[in-house]
PDB file of N, CA and C in Angstrom:
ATOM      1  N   UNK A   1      -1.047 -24.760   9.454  1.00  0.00           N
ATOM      2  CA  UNK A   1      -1.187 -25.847   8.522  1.00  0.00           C
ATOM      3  C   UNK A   1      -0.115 -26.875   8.853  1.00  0.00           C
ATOM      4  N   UNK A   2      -0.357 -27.833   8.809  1.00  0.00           N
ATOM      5  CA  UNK A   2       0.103 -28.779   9.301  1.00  0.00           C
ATOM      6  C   UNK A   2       0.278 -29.969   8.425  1.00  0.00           C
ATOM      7  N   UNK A   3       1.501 -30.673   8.475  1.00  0.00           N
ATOM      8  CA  UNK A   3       1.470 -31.627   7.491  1.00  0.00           C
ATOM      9  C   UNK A   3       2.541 -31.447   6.552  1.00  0.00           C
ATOM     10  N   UNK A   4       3.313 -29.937   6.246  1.00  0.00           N
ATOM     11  CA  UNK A   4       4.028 -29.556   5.453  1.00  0.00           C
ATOM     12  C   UNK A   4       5.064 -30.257   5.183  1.00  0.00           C
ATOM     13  N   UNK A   5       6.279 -30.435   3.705  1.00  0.00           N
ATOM     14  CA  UNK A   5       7.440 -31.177   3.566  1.00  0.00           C
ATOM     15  C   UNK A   5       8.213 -30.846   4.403  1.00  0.00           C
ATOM     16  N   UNK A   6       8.644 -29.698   4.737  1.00  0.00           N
ATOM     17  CA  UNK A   6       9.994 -29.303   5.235  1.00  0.00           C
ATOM     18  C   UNK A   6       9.627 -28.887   6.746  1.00  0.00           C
ATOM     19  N   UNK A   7      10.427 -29.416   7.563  1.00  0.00           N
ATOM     20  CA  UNK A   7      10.531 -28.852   8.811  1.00  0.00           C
ATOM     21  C   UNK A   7      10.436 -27.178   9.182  1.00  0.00           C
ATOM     22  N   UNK A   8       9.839 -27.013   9.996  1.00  0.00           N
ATOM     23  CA  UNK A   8       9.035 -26.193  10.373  1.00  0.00           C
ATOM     24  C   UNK A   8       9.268 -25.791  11.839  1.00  0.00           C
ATOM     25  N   UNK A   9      10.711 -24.412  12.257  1.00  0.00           N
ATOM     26  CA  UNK A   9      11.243 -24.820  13.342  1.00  0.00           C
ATOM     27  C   UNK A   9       9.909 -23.433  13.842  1.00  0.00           C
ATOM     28  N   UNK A  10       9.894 -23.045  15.252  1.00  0.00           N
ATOM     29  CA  UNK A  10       8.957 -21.903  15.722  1.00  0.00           C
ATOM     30  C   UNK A  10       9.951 -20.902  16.008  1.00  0.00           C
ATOM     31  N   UNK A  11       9.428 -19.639  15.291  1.00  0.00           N
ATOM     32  CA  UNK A  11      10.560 -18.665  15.684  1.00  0.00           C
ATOM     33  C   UNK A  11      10.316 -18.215  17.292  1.00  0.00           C
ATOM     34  N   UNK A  12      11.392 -17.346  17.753  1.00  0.00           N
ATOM     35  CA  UNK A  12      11.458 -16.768  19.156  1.00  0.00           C
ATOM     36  C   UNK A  12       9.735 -15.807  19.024  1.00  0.00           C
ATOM     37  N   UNK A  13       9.372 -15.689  20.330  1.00  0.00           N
ATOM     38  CA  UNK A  13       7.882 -15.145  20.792  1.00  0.00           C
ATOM     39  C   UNK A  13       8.280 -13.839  20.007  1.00  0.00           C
ATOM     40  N   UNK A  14       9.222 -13.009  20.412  1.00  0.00           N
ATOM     41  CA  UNK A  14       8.848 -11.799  20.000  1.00  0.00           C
ATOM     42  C   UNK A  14       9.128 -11.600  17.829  1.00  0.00           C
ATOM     43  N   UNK A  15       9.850 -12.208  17.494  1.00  0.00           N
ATOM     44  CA  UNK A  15       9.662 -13.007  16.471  1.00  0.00           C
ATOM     45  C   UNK A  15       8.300 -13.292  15.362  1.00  0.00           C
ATOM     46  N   UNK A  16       7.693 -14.005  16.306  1.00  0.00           N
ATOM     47  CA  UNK A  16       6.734 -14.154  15.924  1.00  0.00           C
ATOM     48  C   UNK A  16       5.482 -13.383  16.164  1.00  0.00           C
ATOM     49  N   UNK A  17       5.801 -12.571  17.147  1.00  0.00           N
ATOM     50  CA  UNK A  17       5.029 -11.508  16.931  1.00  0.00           C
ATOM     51  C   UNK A  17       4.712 -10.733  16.099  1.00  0.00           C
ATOM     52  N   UNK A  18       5.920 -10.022  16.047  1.00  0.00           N
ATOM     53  CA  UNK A  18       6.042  -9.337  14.401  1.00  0.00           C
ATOM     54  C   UNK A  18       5.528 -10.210  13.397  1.00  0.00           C
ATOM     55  N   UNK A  19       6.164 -11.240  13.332  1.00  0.00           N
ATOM     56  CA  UNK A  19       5.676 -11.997  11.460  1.00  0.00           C
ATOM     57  C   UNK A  19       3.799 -11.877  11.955  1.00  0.00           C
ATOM     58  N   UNK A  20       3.605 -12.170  12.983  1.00  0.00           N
ATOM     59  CA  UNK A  20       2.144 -12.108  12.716  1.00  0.00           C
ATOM     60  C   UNK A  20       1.321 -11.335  12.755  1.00  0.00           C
ATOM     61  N   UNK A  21       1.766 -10.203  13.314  1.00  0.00           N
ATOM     62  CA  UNK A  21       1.270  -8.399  12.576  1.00  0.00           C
ATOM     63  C   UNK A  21       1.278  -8.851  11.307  1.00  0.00           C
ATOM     64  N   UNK A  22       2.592  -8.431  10.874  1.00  0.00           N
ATOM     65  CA  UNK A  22       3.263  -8.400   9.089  1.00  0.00           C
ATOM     66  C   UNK A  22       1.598  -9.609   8.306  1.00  0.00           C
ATOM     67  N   UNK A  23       1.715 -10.928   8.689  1.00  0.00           N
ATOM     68  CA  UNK A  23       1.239 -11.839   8.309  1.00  0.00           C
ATOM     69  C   UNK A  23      -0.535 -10.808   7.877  1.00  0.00           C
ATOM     70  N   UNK A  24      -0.787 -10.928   9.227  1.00  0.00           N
ATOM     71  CA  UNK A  24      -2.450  -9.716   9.569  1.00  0.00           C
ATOM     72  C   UNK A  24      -2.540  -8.564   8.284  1.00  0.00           C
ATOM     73  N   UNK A  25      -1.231  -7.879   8.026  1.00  0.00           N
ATOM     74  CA  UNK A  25      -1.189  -6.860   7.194  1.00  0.00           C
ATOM     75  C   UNK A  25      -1.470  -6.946   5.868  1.00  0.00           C
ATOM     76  N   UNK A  26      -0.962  -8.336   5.471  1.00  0.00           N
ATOM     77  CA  UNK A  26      -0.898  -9.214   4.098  1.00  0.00           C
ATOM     78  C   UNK A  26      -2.057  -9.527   3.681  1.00  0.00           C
ATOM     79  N   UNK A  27      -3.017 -10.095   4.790  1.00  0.00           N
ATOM     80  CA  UNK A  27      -3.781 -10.970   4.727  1.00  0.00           C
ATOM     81  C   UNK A  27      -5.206  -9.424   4.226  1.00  0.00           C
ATOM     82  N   UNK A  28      -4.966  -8.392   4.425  1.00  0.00           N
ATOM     83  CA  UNK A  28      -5.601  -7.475   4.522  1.00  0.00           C
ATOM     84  C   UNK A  28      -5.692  -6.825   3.378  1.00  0.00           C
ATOM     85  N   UNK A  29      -3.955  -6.656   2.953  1.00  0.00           N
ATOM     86  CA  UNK A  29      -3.726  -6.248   1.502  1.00  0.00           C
ATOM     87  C   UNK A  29      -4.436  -7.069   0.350  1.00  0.00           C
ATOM     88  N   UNK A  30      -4.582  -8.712   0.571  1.00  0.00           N
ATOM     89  CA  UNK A  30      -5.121  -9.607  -0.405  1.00  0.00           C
ATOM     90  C   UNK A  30      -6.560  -9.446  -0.509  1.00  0.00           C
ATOM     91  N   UNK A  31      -7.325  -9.064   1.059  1.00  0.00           N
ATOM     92  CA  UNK A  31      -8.777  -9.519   0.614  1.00  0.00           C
ATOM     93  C   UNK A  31      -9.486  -8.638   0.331  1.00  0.00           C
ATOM     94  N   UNK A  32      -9.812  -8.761  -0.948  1.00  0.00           N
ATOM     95  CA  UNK A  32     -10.863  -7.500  -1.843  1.00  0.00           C
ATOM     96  C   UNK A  32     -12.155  -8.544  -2.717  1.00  0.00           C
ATOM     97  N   UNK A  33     -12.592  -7.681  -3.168  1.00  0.00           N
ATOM     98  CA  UNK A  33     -14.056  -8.380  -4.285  1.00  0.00           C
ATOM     99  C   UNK A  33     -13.188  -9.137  -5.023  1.00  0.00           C
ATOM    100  N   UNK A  34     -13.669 -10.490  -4.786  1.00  0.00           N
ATOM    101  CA  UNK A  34     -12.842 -11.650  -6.048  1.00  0.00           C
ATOM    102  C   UNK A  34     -13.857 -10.913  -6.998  1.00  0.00           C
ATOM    103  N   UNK A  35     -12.414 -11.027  -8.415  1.00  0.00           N
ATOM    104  CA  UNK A  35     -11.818 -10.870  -9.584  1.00  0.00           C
ATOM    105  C   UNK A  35     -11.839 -11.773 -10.396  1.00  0.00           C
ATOM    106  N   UNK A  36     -12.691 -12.489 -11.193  1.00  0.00           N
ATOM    107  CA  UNK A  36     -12.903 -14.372 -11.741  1.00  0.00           C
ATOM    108  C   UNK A  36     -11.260 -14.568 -12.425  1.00  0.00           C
ATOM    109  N   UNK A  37     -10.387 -13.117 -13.067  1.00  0.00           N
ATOM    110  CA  UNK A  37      -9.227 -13.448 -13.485  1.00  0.00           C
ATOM    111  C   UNK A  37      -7.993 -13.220 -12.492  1.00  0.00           C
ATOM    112  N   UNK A  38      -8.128 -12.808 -11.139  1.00  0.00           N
ATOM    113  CA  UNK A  38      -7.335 -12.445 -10.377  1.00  0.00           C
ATOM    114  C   UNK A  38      -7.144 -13.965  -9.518  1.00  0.00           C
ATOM    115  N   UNK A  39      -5.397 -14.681  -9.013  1.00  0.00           N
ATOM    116  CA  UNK A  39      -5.754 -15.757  -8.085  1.00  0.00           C
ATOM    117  C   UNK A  39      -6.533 -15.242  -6.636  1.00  0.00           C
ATOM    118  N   UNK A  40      -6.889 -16.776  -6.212  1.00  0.00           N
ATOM    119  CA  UNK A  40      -7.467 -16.269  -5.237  1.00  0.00           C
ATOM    120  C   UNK A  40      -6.472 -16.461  -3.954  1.00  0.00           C
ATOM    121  N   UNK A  41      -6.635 -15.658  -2.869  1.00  0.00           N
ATOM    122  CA  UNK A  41      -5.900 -15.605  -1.731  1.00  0.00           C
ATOM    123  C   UNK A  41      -6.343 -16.773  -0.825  1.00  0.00           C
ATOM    124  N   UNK A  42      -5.876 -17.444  -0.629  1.00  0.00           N
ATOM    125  CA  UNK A  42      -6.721 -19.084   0.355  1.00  0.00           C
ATOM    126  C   UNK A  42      -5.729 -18.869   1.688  1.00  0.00           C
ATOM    127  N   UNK A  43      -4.373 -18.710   1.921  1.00  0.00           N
ATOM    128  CA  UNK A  43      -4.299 -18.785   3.028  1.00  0.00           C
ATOM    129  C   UNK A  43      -2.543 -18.277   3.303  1.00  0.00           C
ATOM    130  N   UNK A  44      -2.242 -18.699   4.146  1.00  0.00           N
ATOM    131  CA  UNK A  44      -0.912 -18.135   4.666  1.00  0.00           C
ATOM    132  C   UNK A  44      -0.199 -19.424   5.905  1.00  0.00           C
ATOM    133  N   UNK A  45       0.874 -19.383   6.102  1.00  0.00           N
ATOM    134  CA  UNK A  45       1.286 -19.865   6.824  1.00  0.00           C
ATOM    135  C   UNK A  45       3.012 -19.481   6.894  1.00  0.00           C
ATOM    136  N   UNK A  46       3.374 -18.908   8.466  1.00  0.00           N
ATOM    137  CA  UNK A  46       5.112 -18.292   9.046  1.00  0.00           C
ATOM    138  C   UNK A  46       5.517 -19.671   8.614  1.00  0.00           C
ATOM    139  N   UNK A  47       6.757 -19.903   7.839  1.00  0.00           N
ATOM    140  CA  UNK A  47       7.429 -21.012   8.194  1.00  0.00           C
ATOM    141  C   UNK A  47       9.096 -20.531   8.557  1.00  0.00           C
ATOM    142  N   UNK A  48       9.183 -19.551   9.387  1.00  0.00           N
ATOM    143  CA  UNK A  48      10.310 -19.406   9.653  1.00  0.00           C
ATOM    144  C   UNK A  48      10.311 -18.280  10.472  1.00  0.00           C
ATOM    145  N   UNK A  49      11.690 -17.427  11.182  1.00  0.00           N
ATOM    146  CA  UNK A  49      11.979 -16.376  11.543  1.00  0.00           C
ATOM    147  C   UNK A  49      11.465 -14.944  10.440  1.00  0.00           C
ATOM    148  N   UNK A  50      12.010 -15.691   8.994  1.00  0.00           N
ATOM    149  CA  UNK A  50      11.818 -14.027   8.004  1.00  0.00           C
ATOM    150  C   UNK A  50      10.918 -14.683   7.118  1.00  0.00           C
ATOM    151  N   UNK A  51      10.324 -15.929   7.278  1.00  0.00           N
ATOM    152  CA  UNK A  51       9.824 -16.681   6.147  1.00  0.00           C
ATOM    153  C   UNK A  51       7.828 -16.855   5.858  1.00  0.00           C
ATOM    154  N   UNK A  52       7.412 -16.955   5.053  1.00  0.00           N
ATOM    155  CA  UNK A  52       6.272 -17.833   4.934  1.00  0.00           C
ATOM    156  C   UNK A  52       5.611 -18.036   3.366  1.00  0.00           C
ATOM    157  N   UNK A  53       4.870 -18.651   3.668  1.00  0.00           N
ATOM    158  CA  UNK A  53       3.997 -19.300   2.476  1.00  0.00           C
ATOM    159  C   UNK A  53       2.745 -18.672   2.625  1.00  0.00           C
ATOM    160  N   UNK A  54       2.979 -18.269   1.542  1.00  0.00           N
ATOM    161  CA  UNK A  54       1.244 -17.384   0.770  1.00  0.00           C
ATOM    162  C   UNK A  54       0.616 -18.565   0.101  1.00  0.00           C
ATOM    163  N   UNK A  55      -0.468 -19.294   0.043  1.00  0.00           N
ATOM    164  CA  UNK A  55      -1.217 -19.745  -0.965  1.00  0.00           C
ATOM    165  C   UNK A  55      -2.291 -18.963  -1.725  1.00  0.00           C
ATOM    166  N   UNK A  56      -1.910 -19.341  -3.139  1.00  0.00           N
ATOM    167  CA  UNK A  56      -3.060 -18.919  -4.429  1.00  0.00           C
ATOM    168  C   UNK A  56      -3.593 -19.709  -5.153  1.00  0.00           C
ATOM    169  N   UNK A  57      -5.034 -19.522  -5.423  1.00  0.00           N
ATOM    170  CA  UNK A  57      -5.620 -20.674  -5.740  1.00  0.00           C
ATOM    171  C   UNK A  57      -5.624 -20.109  -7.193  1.00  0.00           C
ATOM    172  N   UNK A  58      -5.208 -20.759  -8.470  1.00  0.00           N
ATOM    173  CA  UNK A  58      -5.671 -19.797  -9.978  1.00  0.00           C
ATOM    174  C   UNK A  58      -7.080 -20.334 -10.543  1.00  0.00           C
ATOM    175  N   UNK A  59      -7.251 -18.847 -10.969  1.00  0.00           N
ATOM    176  CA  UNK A  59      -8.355 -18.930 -11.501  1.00  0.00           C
ATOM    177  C   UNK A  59      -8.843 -19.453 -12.850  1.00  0.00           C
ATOM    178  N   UNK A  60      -7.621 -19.588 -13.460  1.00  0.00           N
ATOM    179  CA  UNK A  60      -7.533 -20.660 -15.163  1.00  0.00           C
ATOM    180  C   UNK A  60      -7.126 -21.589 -15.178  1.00  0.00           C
ATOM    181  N   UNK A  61      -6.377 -22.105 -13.582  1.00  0.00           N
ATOM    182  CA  UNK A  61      -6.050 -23.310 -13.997  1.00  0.00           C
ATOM    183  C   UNK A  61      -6.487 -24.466 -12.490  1.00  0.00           C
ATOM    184  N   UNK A  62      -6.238 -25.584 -12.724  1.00  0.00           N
ATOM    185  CA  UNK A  62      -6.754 -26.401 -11.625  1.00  0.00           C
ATOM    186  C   UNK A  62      -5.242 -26.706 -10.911  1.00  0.00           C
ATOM    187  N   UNK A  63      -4.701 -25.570 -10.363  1.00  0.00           N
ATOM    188  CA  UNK A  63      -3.634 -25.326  -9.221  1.00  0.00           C
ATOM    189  C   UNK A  63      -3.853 -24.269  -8.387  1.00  0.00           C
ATOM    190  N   UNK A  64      -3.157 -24.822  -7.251  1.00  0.00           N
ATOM    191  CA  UNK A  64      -2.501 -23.986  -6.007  1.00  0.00           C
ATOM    192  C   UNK A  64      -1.076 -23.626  -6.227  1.00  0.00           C
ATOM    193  N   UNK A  65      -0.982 -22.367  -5.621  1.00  0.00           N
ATOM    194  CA  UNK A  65       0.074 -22.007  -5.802  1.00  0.00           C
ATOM    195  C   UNK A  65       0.373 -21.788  -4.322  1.00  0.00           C
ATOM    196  N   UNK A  66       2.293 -22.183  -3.859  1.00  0.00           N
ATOM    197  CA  UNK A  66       2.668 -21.592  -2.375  1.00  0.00           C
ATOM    198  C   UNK A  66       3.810 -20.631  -2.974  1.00  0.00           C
ATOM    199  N   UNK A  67       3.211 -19.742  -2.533  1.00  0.00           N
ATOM    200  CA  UNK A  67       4.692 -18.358  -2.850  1.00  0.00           C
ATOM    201  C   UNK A  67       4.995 -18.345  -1.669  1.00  0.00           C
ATOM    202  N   UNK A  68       6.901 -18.451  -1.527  1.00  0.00           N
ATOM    203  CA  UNK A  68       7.731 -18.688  -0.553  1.00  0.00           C
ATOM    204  C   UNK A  68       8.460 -17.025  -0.229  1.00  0.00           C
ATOM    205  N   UNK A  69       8.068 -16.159   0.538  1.00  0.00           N
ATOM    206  CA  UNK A  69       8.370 -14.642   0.681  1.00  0.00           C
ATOM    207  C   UNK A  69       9.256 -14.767   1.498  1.00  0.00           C
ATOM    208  N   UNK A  70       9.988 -13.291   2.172  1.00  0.00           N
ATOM    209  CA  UNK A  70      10.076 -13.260   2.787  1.00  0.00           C
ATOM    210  C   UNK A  70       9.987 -12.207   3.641  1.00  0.00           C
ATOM    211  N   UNK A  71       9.235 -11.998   4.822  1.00  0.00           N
ATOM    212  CA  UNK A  71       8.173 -11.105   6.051  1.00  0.00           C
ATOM    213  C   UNK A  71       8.934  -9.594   5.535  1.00  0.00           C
ATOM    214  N   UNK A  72       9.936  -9.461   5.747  1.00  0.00           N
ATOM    215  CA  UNK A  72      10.636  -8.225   5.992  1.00  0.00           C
ATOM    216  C   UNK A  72      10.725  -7.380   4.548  1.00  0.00           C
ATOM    217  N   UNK A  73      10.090  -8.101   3.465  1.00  0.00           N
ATOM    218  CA  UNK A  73      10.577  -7.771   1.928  1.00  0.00           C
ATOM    219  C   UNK A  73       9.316  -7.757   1.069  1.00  0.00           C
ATOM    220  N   UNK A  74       8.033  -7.901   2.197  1.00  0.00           N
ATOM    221  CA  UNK A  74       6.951  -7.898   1.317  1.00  0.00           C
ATOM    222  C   UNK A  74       6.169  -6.266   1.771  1.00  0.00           C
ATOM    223  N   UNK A  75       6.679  -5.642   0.195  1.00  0.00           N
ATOM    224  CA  UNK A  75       6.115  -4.513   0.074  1.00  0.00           C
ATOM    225  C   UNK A  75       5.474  -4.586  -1.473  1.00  0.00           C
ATOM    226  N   UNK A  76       5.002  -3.184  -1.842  1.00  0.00           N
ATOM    227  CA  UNK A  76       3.983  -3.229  -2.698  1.00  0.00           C
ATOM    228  C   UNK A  76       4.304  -3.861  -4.075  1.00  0.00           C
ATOM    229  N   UNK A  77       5.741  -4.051  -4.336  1.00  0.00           N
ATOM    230  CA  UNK A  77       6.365  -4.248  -5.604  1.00  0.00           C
ATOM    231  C   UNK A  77       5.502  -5.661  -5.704  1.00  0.00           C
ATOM    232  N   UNK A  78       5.977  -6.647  -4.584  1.00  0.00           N
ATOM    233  CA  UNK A  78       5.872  -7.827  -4.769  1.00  0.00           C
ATOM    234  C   UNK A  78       4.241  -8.380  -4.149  1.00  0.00           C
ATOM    235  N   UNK A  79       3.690  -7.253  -3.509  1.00  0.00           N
ATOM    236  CA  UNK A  79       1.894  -7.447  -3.375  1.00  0.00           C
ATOM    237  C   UNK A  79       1.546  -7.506  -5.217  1.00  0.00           C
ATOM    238  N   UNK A  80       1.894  -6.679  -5.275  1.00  0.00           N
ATOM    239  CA  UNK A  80       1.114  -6.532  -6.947  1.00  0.00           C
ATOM    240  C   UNK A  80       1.220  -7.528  -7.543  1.00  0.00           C
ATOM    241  N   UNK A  81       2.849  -7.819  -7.739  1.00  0.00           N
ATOM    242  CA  UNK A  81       3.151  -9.500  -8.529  1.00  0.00           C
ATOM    243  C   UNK A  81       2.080 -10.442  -7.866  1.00  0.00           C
ATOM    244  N   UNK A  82       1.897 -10.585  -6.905  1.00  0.00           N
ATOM    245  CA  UNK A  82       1.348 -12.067  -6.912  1.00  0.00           C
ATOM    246  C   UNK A  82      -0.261 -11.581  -6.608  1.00  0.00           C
ATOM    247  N   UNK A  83      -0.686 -10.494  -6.956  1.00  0.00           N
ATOM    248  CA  UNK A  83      -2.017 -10.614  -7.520  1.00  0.00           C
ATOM    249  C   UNK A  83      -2.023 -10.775  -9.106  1.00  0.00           C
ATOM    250  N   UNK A  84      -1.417 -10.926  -9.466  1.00  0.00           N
ATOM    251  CA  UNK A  84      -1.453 -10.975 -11.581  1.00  0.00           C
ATOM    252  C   UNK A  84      -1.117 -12.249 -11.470  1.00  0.00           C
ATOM    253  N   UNK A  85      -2.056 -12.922 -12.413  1.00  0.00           N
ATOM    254  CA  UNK A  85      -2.248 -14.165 -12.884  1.00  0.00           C
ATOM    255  C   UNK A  85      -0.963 -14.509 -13.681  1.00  0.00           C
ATOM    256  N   UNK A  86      -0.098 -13.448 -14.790  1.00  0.00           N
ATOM    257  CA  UNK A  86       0.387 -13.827 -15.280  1.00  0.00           C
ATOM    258  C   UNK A  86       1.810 -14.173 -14.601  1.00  0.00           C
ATOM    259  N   UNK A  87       2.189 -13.785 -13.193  1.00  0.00           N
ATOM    260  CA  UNK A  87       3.212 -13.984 -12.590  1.00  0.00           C
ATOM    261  C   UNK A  87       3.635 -15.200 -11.863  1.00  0.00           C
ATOM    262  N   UNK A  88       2.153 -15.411 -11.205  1.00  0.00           N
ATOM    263  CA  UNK A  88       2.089 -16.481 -10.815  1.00  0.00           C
ATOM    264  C   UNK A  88       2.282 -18.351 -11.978  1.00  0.00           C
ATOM    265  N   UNK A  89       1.803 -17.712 -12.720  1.00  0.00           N
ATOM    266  CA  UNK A  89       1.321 -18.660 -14.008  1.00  0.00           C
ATOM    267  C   UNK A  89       2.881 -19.062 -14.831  1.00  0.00           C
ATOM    268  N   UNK A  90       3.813 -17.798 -14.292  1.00  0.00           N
ATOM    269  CA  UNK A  90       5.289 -18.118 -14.679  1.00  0.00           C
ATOM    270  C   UNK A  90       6.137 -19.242 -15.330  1.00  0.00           C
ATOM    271  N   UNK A  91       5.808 -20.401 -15.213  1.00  0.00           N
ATOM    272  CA  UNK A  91       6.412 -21.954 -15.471  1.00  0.00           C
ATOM    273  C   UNK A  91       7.730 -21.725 -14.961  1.00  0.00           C
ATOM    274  N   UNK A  92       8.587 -21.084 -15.363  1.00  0.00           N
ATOM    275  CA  UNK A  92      10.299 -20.701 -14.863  1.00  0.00           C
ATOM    276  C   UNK A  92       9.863 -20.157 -13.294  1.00  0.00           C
ATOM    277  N   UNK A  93       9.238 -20.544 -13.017  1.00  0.00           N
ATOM    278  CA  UNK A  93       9.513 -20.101 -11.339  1.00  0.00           C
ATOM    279  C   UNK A  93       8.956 -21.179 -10.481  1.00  0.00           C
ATOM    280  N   UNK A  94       7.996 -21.942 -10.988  1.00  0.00           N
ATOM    281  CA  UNK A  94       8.087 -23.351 -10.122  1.00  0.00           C
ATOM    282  C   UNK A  94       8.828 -24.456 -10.171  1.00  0.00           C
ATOM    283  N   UNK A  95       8.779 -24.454  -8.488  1.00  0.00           N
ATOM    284  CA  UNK A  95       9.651 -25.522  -8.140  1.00  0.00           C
ATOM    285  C   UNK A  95       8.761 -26.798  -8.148  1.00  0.00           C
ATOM    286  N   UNK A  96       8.893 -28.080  -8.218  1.00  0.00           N
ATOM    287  CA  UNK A  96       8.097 -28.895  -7.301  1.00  0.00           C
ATOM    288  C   UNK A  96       7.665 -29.172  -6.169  1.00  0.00           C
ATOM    289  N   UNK A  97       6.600 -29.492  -5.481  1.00  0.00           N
ATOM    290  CA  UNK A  97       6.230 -29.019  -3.923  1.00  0.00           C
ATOM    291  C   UNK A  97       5.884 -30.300  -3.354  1.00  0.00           C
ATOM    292  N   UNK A  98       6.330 -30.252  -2.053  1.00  0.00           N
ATOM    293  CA  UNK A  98       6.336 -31.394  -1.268  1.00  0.00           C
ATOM    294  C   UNK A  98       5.174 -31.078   0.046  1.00  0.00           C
ATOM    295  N   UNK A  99       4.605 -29.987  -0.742  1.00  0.00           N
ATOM    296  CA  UNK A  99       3.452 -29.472   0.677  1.00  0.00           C
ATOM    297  C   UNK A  99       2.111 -30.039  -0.119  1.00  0.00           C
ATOM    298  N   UNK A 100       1.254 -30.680   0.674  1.00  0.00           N
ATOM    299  CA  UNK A 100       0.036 -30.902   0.312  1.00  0.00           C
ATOM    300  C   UNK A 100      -0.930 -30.151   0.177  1.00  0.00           C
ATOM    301  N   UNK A 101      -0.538 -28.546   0.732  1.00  0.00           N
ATOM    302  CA  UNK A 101      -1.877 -27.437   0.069  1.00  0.00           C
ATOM    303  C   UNK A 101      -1.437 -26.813  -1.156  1.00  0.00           C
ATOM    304  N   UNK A 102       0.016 -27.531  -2.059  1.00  0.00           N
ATOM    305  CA  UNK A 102      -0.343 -26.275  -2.960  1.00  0.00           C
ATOM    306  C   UNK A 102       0.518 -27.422  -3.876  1.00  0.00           C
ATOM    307  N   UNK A 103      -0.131 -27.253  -5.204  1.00  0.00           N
ATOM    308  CA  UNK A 103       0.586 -27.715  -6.329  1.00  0.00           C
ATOM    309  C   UNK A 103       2.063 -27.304  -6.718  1.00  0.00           C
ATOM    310  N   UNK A 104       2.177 -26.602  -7.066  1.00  0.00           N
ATOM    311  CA  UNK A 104       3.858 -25.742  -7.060  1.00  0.00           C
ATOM    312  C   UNK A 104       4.721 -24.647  -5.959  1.00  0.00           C
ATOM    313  N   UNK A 105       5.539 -24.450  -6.195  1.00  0.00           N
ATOM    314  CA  UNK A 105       6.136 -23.572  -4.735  1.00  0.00           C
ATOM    315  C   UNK A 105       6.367 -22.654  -5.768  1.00  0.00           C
ATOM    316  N   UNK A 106       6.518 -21.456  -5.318  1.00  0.00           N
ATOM    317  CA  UNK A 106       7.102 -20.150  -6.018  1.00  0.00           C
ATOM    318  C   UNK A 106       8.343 -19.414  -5.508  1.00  0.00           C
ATOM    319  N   UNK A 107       9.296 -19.743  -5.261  1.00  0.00           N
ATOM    320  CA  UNK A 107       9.983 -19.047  -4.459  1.00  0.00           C
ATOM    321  C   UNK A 107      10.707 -17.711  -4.709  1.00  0.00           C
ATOM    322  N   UNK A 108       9.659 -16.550  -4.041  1.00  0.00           N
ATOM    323  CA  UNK A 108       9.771 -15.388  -3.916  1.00  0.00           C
ATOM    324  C   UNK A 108      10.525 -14.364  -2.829  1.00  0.00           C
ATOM    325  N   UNK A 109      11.643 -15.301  -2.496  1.00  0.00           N
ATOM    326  CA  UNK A 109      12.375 -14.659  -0.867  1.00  0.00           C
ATOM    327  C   UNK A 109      13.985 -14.101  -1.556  1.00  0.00           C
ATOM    328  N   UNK A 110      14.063 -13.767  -3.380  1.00  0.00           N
ATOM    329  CA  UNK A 110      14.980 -13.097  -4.284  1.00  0.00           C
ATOM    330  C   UNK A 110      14.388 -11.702  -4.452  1.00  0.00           C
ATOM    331  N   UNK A 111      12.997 -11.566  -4.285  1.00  0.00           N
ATOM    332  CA  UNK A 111      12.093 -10.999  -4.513  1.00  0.00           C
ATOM    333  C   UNK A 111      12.577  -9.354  -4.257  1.00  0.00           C
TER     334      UNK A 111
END
């Protein structure tokens, strides 16, 4: 995705290897029978060495969400959170977003 606010350096090959297993793994964990109350999973993008952006589309409201993870720290605790509507839906956890695929940022790399 292209277009994003913040610079966007490319990690080292082997680097990015890994994040894009990890990335593959994620992307696997998210896609099941949409849920009309569950967000929906729209997409992903590495923006770093340990970093990336999950997008969620919600299902109650007319936003995108970018949850800001990070690769090495996404295990089941924090899969679960950002399938529940009510986590995402948080208000105390968005930031304002300077990326054009997602209405708010979530930043989940405390996580």
């Amino acid at each position: 995705m292209s277009g994003m606010g913040q610079a966007v350096n490319s990690p080292e090959p082997e680097t990015e290897q890994a994040a894009t297993a990890r990335l593959l793994d994620l992307v696997r964990a998210f896609v099941t029978t949409h849920v009309s109350w569950k967000p929906l999973f729209i997409g992903a993008v590495i923006t770093g060495d340990d970093r990336m952006r999950l997008y969620f589309r919600s299902p109650e409201r007319d936003r995108t969400y970018g949850a800001d993870v990070l690769i090495s720290h996404t295990g089941p605790g924090l899969l679960g959170s950002l399938v529940s509507p009510a986590f995402l839906a948080n208000e105390h956890l968005h930031q304002p977003s300077d990326d054009p695929h997602c209405d708010v940022i979530v930043d989940l790399t405390d996580y």
